[in-house]
Protein backbone atom coordinates (compact mmCIF):
# COMPACT_ATOMS: atom_id res chain seq x y z
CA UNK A 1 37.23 16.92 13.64
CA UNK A 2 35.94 16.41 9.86
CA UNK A 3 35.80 12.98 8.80
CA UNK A 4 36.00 11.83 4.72
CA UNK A 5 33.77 8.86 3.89
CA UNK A 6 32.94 7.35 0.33
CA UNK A 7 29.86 5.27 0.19
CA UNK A 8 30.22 2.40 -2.12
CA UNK A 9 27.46 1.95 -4.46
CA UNK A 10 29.86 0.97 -7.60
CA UNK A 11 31.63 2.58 -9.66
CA UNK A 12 30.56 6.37 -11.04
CA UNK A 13 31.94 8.77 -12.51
CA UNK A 14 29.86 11.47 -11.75
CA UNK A 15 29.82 12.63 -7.82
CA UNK A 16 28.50 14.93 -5.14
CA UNK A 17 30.11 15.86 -1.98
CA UNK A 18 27.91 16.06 0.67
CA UNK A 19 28.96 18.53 3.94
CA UNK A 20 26.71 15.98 6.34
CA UNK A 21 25.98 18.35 9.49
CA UNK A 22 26.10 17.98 13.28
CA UNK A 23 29.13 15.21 12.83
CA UNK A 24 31.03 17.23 9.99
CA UNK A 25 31.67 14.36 7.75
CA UNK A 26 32.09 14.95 4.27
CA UNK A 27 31.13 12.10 1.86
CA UNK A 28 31.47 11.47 -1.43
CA UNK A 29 28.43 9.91 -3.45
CA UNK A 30 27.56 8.86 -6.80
CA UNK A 31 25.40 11.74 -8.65
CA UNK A 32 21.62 11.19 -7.84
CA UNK A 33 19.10 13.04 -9.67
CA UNK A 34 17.40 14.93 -6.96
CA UNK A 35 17.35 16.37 -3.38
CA UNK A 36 14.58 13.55 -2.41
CA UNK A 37 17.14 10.57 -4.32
CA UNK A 38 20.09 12.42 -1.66
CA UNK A 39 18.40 12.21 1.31
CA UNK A 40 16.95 8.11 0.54
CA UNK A 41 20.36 7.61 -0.28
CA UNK A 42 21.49 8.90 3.10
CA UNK A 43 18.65 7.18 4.60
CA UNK A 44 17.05 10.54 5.62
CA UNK A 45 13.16 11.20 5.95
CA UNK A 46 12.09 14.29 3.82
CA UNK A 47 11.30 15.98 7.39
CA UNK A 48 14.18 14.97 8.93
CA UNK A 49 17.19 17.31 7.52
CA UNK A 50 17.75 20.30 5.67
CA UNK A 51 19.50 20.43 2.19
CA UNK A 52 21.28 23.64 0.86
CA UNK A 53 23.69 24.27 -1.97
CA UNK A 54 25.84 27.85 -2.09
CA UNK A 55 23.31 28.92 0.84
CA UNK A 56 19.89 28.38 -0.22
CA UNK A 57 17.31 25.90 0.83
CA UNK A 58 16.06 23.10 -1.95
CA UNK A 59 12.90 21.45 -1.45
CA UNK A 60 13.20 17.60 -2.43
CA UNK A 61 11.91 18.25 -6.11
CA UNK A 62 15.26 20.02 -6.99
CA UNK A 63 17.99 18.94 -9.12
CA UNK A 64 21.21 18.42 -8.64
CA UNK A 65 24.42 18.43 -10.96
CA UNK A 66 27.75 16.16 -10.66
CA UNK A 67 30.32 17.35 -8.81
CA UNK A 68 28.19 20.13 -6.81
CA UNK A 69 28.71 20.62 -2.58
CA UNK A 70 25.41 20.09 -0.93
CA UNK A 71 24.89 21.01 3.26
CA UNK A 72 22.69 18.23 4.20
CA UNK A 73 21.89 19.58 8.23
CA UNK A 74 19.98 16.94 10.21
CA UNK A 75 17.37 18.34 11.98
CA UNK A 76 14.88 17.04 15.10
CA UNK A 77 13.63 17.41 18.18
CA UNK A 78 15.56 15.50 20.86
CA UNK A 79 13.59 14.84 24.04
């Protein structure tokens, strides 16, 4: 089941919907600048997920425009 959450951090114009991946949720967040700003906003470590947009990788220098879909897959060992 795919959940729909928007994070409140005021009012923007300018989003991104993030495709947050093992629990399907998509969320809705205010543009950030970069694939490192995504994942602090998500409260993600650098090492801790993988971010794609239209099926390629993007290391945490990349940009990112408003209104783009990003995968953001968490990633980990579990043990």
């Amino acid at each position: 089941m795919q959940s729909t959450d928007n994070l409140d951090f005021g009012k923007v114009a300018l989003t991104l919907t993030i495709i947050l991946q093992p629990e399907d949720r998509t969320l809705t967040i205010p543009r950030v600048k970069t694939v490192r700003q995504l994942l602090n906003a998500l409260g993600l470590e650098e090492e801790a997920a993988l971010v794609a947009r239209d099926g390629q990788l993007l290391t945490p220098d990349r940009h990112l425009e408003p209104f783009e879909t990003i995968l953001v897959r968490k990633v980990g060992s579990r043990g």
